[in-house]
C-alpha atoms as a PDB file:
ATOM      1  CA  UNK A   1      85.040 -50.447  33.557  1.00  0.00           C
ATOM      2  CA  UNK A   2      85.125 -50.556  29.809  1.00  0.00           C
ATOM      3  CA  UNK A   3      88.319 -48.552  28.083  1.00  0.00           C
ATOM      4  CA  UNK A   4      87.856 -45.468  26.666  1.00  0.00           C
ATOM      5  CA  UNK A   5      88.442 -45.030  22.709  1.00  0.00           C
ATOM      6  CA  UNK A   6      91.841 -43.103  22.580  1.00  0.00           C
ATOM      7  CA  UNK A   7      90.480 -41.294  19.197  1.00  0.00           C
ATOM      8  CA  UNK A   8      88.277 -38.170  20.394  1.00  0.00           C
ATOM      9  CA  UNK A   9      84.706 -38.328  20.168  1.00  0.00           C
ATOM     10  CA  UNK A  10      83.306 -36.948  16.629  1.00  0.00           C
ATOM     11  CA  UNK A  11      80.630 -33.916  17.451  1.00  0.00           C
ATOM     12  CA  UNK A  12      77.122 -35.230  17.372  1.00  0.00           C
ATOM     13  CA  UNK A  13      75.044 -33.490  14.633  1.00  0.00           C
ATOM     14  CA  UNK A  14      73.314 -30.184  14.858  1.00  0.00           C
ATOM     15  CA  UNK A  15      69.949 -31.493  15.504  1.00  0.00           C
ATOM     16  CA  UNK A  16      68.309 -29.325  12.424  1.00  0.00           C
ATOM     17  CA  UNK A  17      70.736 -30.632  10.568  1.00  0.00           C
ATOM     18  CA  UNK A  18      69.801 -34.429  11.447  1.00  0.00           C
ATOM     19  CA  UNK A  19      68.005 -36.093   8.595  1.00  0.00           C
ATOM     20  CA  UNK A  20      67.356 -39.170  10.615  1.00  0.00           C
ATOM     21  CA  UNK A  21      65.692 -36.664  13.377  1.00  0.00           C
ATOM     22  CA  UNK A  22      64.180 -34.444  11.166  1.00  0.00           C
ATOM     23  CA  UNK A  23      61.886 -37.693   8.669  1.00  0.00           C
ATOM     24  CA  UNK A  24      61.387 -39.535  12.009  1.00  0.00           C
ATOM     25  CA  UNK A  25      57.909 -39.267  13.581  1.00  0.00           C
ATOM     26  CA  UNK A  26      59.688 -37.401  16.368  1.00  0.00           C
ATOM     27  CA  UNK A  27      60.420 -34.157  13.832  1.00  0.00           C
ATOM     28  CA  UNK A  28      57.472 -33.895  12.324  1.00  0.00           C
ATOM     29  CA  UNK A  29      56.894 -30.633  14.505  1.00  0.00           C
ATOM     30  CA  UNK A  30      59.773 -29.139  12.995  1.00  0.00           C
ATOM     31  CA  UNK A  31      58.521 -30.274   9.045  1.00  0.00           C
ATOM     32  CA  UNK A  32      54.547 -28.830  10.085  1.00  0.00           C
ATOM     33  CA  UNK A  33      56.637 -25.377  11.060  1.00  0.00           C
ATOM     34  CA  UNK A  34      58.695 -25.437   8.247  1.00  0.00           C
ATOM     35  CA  UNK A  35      55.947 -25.631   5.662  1.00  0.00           C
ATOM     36  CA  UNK A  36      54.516 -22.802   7.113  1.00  0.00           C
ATOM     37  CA  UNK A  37      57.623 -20.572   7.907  1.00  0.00           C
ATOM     38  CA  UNK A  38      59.545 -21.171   4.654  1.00  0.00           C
ATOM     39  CA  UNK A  39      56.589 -19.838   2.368  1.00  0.00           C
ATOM     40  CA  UNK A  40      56.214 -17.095   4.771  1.00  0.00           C
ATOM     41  CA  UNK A  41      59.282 -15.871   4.724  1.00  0.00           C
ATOM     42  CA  UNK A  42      59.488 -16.223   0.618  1.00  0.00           C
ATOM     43  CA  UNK A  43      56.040 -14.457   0.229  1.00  0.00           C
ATOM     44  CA  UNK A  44      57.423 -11.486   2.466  1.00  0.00           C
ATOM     45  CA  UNK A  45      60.367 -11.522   0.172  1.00  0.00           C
ATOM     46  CA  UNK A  46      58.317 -11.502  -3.236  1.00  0.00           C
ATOM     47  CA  UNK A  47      55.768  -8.709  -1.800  1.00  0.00           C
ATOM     48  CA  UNK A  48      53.048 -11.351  -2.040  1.00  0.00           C
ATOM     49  CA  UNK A  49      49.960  -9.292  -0.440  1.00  0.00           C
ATOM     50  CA  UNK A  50      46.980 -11.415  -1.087  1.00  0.00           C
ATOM     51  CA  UNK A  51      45.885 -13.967  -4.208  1.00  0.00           C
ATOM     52  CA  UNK A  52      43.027 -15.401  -6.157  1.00  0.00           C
ATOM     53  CA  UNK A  53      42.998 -18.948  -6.079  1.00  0.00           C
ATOM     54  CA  UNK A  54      42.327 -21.242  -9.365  1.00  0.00           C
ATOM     55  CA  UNK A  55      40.734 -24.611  -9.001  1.00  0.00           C
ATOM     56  CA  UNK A  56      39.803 -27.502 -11.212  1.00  0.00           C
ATOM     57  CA  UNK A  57      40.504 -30.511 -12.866  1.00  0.00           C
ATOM     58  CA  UNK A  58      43.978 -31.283 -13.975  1.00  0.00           C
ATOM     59  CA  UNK A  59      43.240 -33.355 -16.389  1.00  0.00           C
ATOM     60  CA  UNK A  60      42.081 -30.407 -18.922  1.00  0.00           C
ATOM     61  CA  UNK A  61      44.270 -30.054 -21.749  1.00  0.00           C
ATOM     62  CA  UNK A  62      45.129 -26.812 -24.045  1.00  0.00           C
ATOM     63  CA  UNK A  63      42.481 -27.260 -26.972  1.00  0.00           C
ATOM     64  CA  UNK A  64      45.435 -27.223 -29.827  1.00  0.00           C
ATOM     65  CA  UNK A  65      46.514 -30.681 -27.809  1.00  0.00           C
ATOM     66  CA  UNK A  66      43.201 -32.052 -27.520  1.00  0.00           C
ATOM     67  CA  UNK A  67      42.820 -31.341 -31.335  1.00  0.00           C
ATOM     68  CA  UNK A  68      45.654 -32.965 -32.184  1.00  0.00           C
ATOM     69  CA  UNK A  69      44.763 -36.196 -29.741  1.00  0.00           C
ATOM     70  CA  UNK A  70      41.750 -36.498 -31.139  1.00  0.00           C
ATOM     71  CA  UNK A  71      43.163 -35.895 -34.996  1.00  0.00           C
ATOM     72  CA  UNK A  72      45.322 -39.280 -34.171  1.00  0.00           C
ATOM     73  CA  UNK A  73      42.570 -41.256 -32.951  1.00  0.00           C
ATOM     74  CA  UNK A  74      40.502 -40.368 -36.017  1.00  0.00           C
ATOM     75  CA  UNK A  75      42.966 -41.079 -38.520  1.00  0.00           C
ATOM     76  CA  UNK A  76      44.723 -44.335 -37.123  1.00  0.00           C
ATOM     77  CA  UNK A  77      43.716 -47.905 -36.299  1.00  0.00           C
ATOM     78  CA  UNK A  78      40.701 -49.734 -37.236  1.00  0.00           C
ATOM     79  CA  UNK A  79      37.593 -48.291 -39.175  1.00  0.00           C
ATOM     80  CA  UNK A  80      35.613 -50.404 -36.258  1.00  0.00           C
ATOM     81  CA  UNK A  81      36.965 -49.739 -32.767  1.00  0.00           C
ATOM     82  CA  UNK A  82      36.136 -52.612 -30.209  1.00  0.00           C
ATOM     83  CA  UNK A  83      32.541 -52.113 -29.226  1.00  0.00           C
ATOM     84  CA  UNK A  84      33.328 -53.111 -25.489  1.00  0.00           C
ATOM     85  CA  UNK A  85      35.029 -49.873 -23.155  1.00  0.00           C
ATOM     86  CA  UNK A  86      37.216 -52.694 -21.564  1.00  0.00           C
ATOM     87  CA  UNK A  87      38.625 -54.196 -24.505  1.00  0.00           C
ATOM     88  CA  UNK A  88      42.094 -53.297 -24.799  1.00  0.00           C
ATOM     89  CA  UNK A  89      43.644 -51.817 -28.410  1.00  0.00           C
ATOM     90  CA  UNK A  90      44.971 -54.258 -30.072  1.00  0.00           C
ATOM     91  CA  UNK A  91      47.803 -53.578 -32.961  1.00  0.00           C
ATOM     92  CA  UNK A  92      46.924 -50.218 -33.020  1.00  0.00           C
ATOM     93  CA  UNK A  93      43.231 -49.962 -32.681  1.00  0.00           C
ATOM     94  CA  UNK A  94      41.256 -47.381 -31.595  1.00  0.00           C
ATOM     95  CA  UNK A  95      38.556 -48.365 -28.964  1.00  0.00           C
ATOM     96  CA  UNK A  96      35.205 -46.402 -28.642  1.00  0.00           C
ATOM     97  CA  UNK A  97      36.437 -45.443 -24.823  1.00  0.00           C
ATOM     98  CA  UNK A  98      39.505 -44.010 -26.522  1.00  0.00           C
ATOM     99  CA  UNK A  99      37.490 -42.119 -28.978  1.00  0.00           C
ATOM    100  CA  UNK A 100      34.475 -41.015 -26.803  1.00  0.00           C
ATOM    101  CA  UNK A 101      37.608 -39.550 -24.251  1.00  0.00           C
ATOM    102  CA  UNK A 102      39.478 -37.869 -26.832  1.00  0.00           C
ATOM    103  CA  UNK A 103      35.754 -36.128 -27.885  1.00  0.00           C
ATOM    104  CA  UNK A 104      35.598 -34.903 -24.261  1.00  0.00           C
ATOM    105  CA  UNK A 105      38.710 -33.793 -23.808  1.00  0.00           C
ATOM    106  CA  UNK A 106      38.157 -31.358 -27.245  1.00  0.00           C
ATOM    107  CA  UNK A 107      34.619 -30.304 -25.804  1.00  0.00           C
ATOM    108  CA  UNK A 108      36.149 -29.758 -22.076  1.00  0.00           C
ATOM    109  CA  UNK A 109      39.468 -28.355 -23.478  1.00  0.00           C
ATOM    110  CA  UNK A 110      37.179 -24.492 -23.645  1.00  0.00           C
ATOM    111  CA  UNK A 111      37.622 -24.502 -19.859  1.00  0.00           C
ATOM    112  CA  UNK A 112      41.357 -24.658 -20.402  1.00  0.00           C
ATOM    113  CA  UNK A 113      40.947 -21.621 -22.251  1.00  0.00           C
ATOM    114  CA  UNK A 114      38.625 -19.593 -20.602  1.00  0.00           C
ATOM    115  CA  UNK A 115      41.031 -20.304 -17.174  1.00  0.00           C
ATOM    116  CA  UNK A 116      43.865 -18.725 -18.956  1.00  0.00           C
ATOM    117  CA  UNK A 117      41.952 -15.850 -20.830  1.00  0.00           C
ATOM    118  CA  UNK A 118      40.276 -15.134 -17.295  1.00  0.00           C
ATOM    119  CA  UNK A 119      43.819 -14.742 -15.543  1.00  0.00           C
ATOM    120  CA  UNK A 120      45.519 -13.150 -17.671  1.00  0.00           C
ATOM    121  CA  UNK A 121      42.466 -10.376 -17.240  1.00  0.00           C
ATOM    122  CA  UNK A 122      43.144 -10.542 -13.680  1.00  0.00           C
ATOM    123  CA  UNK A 123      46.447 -10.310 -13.843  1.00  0.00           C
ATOM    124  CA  UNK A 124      46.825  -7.356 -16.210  1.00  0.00           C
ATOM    125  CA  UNK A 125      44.073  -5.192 -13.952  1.00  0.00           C
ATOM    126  CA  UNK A 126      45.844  -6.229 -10.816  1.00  0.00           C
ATOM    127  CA  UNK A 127      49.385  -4.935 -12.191  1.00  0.00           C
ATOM    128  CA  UNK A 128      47.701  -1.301 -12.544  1.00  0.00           C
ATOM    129  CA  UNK A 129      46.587  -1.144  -9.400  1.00  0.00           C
ATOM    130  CA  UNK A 130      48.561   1.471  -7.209  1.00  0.00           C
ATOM    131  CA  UNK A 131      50.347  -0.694  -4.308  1.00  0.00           C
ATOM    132  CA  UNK A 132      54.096  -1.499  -3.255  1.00  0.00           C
ATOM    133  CA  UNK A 133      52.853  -5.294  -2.975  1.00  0.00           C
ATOM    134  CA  UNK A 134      51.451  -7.172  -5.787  1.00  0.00           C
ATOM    135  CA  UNK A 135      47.626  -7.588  -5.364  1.00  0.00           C
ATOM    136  CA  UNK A 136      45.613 -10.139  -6.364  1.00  0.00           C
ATOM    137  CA  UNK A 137      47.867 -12.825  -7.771  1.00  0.00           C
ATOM    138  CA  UNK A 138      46.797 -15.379  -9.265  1.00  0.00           C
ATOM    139  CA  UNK A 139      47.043 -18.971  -7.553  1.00  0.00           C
ATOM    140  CA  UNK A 140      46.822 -22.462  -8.880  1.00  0.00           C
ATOM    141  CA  UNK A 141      47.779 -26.132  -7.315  1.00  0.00           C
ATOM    142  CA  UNK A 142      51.108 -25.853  -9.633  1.00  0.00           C
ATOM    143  CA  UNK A 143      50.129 -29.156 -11.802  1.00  0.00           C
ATOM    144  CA  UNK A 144      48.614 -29.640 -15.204  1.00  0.00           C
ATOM    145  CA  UNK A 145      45.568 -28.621 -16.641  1.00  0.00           C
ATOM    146  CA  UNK A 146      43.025 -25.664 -15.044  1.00  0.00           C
ATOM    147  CA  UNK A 147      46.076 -24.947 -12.832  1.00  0.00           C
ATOM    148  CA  UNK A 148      48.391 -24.424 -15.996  1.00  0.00           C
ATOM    149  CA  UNK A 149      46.271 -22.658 -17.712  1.00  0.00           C
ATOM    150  CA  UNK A 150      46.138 -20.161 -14.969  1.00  0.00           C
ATOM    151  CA  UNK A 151      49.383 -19.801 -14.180  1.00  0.00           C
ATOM    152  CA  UNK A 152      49.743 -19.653 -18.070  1.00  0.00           C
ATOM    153  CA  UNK A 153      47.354 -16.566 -18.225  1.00  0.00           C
ATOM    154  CA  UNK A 154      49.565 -14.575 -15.271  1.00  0.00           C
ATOM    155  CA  UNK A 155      52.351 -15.276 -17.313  1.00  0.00           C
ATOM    156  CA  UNK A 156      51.212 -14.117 -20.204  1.00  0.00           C
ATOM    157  CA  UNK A 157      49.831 -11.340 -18.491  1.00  0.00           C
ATOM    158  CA  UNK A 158      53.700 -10.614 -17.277  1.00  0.00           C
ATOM    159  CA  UNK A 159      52.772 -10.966 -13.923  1.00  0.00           C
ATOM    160  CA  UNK A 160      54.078 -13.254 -10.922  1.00  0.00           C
ATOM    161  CA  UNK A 161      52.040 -16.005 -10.847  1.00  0.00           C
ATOM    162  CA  UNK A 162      51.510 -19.050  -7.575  1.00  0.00           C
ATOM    163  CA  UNK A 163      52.006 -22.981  -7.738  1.00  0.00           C
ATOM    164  CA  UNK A 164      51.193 -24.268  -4.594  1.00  0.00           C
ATOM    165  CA  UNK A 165      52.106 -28.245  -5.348  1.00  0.00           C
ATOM    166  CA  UNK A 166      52.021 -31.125  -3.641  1.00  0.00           C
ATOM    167  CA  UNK A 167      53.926 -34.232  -3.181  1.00  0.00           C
ATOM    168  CA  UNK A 168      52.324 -37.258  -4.539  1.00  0.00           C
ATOM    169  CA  UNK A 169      53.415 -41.005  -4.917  1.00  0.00           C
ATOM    170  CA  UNK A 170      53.021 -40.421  -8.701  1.00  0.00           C
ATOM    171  CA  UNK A 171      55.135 -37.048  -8.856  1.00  0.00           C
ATOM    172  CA  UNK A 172      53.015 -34.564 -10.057  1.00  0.00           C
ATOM    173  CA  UNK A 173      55.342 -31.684 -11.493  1.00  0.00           C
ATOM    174  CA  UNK A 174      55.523 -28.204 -11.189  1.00  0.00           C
ATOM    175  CA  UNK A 175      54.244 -26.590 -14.457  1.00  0.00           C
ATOM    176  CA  UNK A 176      56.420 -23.906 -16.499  1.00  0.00           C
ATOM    177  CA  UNK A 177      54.578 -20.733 -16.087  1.00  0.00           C
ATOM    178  CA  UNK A 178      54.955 -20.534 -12.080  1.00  0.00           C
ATOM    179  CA  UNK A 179      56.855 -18.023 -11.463  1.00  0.00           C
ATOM    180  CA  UNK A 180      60.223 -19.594  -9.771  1.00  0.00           C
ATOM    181  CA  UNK A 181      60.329 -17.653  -6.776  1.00  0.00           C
ATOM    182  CA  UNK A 182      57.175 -18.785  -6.016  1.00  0.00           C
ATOM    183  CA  UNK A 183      57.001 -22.635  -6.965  1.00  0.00           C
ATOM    184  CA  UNK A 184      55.867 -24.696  -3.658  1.00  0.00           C
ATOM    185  CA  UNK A 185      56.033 -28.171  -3.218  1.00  0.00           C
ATOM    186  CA  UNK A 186      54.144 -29.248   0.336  1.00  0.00           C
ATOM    187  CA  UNK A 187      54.474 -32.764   2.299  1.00  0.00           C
ATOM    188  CA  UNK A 188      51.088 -32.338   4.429  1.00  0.00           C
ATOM    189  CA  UNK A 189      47.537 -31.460   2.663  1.00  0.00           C
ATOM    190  CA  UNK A 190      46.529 -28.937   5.401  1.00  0.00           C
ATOM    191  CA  UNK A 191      49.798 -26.954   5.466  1.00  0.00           C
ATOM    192  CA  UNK A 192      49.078 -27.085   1.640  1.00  0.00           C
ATOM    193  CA  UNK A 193      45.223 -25.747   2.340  1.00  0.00           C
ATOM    194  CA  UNK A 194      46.301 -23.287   4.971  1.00  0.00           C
ATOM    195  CA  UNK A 195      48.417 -21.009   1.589  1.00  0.00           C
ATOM    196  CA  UNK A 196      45.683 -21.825  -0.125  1.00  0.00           C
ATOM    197  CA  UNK A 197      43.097 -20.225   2.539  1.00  0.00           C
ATOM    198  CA  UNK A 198      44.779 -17.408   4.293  1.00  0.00           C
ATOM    199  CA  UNK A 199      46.176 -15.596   1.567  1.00  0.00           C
ATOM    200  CA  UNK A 200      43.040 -15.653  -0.477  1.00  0.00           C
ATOM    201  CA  UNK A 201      40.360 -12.682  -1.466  1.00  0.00           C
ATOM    202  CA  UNK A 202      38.600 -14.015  -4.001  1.00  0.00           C
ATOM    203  CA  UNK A 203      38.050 -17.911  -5.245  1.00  0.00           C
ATOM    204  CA  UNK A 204      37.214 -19.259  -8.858  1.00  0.00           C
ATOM    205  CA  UNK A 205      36.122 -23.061  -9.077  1.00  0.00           C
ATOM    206  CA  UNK A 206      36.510 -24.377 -12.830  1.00  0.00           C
ATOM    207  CA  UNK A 207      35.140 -28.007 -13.628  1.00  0.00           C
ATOM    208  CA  UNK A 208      36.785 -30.918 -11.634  1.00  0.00           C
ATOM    209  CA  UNK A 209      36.391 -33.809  -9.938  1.00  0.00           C
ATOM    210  CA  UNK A 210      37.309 -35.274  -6.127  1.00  0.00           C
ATOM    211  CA  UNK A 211      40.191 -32.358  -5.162  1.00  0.00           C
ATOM    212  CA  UNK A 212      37.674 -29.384  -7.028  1.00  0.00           C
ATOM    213  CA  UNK A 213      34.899 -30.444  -4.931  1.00  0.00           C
ATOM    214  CA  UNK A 214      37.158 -30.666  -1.523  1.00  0.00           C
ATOM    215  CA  UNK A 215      38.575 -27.247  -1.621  1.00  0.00           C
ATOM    216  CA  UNK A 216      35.527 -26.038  -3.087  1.00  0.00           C
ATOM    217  CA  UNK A 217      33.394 -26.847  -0.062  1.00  0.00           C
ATOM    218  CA  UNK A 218      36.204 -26.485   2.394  1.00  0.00           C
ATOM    219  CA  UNK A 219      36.651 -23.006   1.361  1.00  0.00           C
ATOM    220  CA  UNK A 220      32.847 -22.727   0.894  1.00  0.00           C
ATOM    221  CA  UNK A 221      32.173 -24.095   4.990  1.00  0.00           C
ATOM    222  CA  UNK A 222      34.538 -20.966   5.901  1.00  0.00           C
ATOM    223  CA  UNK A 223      32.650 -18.544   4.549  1.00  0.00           C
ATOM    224  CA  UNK A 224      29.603 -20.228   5.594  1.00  0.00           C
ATOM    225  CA  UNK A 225      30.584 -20.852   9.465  1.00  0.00           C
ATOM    226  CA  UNK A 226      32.286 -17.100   9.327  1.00  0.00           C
ATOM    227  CA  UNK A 227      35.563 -18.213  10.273  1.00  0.00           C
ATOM    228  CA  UNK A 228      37.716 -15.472   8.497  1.00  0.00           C
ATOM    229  CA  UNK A 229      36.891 -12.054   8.469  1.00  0.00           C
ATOM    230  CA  UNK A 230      37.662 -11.194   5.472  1.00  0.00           C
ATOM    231  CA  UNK A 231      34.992 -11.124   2.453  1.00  0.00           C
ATOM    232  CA  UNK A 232      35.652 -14.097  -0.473  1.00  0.00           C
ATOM    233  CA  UNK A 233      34.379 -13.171  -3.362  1.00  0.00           C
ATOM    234  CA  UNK A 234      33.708 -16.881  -5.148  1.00  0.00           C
ATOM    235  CA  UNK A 235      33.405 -17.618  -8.941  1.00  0.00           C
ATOM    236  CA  UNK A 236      31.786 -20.802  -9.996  1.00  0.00           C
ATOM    237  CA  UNK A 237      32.896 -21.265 -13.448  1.00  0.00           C
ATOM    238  CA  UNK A 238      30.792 -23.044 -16.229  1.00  0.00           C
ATOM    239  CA  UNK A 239      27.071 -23.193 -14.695  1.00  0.00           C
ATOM    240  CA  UNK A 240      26.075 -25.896 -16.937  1.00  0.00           C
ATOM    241  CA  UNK A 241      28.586 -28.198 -15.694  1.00  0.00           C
ATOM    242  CA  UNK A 242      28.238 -27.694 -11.855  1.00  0.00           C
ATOM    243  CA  UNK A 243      24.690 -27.617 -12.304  1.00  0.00           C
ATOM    244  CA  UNK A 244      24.518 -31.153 -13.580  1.00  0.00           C
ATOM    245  CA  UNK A 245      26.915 -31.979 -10.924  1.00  0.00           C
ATOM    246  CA  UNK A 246      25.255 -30.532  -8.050  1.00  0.00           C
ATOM    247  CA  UNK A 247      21.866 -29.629  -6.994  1.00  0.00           C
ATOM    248  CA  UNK A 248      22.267 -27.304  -4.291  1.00  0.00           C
ATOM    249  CA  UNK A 249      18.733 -25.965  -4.847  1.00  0.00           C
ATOM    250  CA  UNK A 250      17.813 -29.500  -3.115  1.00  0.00           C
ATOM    251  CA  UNK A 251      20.235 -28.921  -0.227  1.00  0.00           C
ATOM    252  CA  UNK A 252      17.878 -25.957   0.454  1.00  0.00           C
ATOM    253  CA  UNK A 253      15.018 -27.752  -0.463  1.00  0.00           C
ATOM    254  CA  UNK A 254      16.144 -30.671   2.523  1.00  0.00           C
ATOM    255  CA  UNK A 255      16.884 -27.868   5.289  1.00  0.00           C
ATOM    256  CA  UNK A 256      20.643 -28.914   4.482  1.00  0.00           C
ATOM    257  CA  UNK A 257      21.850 -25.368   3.439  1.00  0.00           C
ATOM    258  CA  UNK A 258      20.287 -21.921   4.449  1.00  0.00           C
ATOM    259  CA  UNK A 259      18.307 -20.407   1.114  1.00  0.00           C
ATOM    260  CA  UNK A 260      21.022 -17.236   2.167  1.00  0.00           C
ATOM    261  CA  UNK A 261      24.257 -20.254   1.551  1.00  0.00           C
ATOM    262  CA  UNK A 262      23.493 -19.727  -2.161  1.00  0.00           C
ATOM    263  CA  UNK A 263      25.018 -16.245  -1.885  1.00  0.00           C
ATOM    264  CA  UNK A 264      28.198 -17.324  -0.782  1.00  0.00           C
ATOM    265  CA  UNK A 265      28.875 -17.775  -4.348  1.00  0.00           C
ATOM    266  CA  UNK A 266      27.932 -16.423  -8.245  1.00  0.00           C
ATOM    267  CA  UNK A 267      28.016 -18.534 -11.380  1.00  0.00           C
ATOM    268  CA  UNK A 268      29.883 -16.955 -14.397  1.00  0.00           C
ATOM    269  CA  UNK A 269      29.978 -18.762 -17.779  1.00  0.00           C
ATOM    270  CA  UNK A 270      32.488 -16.274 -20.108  1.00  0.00           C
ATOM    271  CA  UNK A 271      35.934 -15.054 -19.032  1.00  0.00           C
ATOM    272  CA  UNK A 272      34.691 -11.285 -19.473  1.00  0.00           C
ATOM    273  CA  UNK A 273      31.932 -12.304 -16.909  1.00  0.00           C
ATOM    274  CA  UNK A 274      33.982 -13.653 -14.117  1.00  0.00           C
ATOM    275  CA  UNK A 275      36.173 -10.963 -14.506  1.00  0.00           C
ATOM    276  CA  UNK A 276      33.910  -8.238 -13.401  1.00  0.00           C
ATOM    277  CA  UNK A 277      32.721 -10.529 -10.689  1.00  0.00           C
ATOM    278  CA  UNK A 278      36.086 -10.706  -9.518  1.00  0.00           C
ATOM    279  CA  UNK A 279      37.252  -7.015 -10.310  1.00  0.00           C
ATOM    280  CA  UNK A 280      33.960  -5.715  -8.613  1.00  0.00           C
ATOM    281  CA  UNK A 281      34.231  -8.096  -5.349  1.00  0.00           C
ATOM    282  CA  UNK A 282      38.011  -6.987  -4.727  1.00  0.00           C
ATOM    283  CA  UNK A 283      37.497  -3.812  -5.261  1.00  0.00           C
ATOM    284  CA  UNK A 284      34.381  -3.432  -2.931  1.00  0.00           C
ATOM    285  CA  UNK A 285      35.823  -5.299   0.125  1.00  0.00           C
ATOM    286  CA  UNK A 286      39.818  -5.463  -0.807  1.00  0.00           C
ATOM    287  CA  UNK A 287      40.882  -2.119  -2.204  1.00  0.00           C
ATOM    288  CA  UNK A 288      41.069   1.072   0.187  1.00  0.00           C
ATOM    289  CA  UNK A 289      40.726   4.726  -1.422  1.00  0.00           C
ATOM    290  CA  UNK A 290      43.643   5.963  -3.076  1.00  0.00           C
ATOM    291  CA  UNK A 291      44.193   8.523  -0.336  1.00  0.00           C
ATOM    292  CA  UNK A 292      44.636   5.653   2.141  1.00  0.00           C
ATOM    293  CA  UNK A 293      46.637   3.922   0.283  1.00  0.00           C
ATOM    294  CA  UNK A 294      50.821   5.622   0.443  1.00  0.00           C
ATOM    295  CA  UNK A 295      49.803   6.261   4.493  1.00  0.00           C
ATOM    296  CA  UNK A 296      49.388   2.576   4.728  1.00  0.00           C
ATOM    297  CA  UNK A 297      52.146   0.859   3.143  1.00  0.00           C
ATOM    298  CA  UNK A 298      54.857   1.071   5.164  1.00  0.00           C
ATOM    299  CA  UNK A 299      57.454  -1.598   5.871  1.00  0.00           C
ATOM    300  CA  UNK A 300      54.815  -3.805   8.270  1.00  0.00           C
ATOM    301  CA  UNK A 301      52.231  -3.605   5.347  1.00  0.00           C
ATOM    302  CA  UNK A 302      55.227  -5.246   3.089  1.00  0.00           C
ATOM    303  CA  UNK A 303      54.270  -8.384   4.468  1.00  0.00           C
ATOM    304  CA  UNK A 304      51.432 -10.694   3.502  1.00  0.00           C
ATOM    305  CA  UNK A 305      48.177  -9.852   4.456  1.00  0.00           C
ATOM    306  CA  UNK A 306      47.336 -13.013   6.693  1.00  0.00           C
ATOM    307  CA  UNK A 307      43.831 -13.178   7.135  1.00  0.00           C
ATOM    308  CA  UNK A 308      42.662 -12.624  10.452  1.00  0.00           C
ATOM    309  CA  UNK A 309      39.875 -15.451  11.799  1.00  0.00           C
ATOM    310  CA  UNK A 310      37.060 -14.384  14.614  1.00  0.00           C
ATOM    311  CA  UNK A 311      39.320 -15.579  17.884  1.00  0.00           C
END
């Protein structure tokens, strides 16, 4: 029989306080419950009703930065940049790629600021609205670009404003204007999807690429399949762009998509525009007459409106 240690046994850890437990495979329960119950319970705290969700690309820059990219490009390196896109700059030069990028970024850079001029319009209409919670606020994916610029717009606006970020290999940071109480940083996609989803009324899709398209359609195959019951009013911003992108006229045309899919959705091409899309949407299927409203709100109604789904 082996001998006992005559020092007493040290207490085992509290098992949620047990970083090996909690990163191994075996806690990943406990991480899944955490990313939803944390942001719950900060939500409740902030009086976080319901939100209107900004996508698109992140790689859209404020046009005063763009101008100034493209300003350098112009006015350094060689009069004749390397004609092939996969030649690399070489003591200083400027290749075409370079050039025909910075171009894009100038021409693209509008988006930037129609994302910001559209929420700060949400944002100031929302912040007259007569509630105890704050209605309407506006959402983004907390990195750069589109969701900057509408986080930006809240800000300016003076209202509280969403980042819902996500951890990535290559760090993607939080950008200033969230407002702090409300800056998220998610492990797992879906958890990350889920915010996204179920606090949502309304849905504006700016020009991106891969991630646009995925919670575009996501959100889009809700709607479709009826799987919340709750009305999303959703914005496709810049119908030029998305047209070029996608033909959904020959999803319809193919039997893909019912002709009726196409109303699931309204293209808006000015800030002003999307705005009263959005204000008339919310207000139609979101907003209950001001009688209703003080017999309503009381301390259950102080929590976030989670959207119900048909089971």
């Amino acid at each position: 029989m082996p001998e006992l240690d005559p020092e007493q046994l040290a207490s085992a850890p509290l098992a949620y306080e047990n970083p090996a437990f909690l990163n191994s495979p075996d806690g990943r329960i406990v991480r899944i419950l955490s990313e939803y119950s944390e942001p719950l319970a900060r939500f409740r705290r902030e009086r976080i009703q319901d939100t209107v969700v900004f996508f698109g690309s992140a790689r859209f820059r404020a046009l005063d930065e763009a101008n100034h990219q493209l300003e350098l490009l112009e006015n350094t390196g060689s009069q004749r940049p390397a004609p092939q896109e996969e030649q690399p700059a070489r003591d200083g030069a400027v290749t075409e790629l370079q050039l025909r990028r910075a171009e894009a970024a100038v021409e693209m850079a509008h988006y930037y600021e129609d994302a910001r001029r559209l929420a700060y319009l949400l944002t100031e209409w929302a912040k007259g609205l007569k509630s105890r919670r704050h209605r309407f606020v506006v959402t983004s994916g907390g990195g750069p670009g589109i969701m900057e610029a509408a986080n930006r717009g809240a800000y300016e606006a003076g209202g509280k404003t969403i980042g819902l970020n996500i951890k990535l290999p290559f760090e993607q940071q939080p950008n200033r204007y969230i407002t702090p109480a409300l800056n998220f940083e998610f492990h797992y996609f879906f958890m990350r999807k889920y915010w996204f989803a179920y606090l949502a009324k309304a849905l504006v899709v700016f020009p991106g690429g891969f991630g646009t398209l995925d919670e575009m359609f996501e959100l889009l195959t809700l709607a479709q399949t009826q799987k919340l019951a709750k009305k999303m009013t959703v914005v496709v911003y810049g119908s030029a762009y998305w047209k070029k992108v996608l033909n959904f006229d020959v999803l319809v045309e193919k039997g893909a998509i019912s002709p009726r899919d196409l109303d699931l959705f309204q293209y808006a091409d000015t800030p002003e525009e999307a705005f009263n899309v959005l204000k008339d949407g919310l207000t139609k299927n979101h907003l209950l007459p001001e009688e209703q409203t003080a017999e309503a709100e009381d301390e259950i109604a102080l929590r976030p409106e989670i959207a119900k789904t048909r089971r």
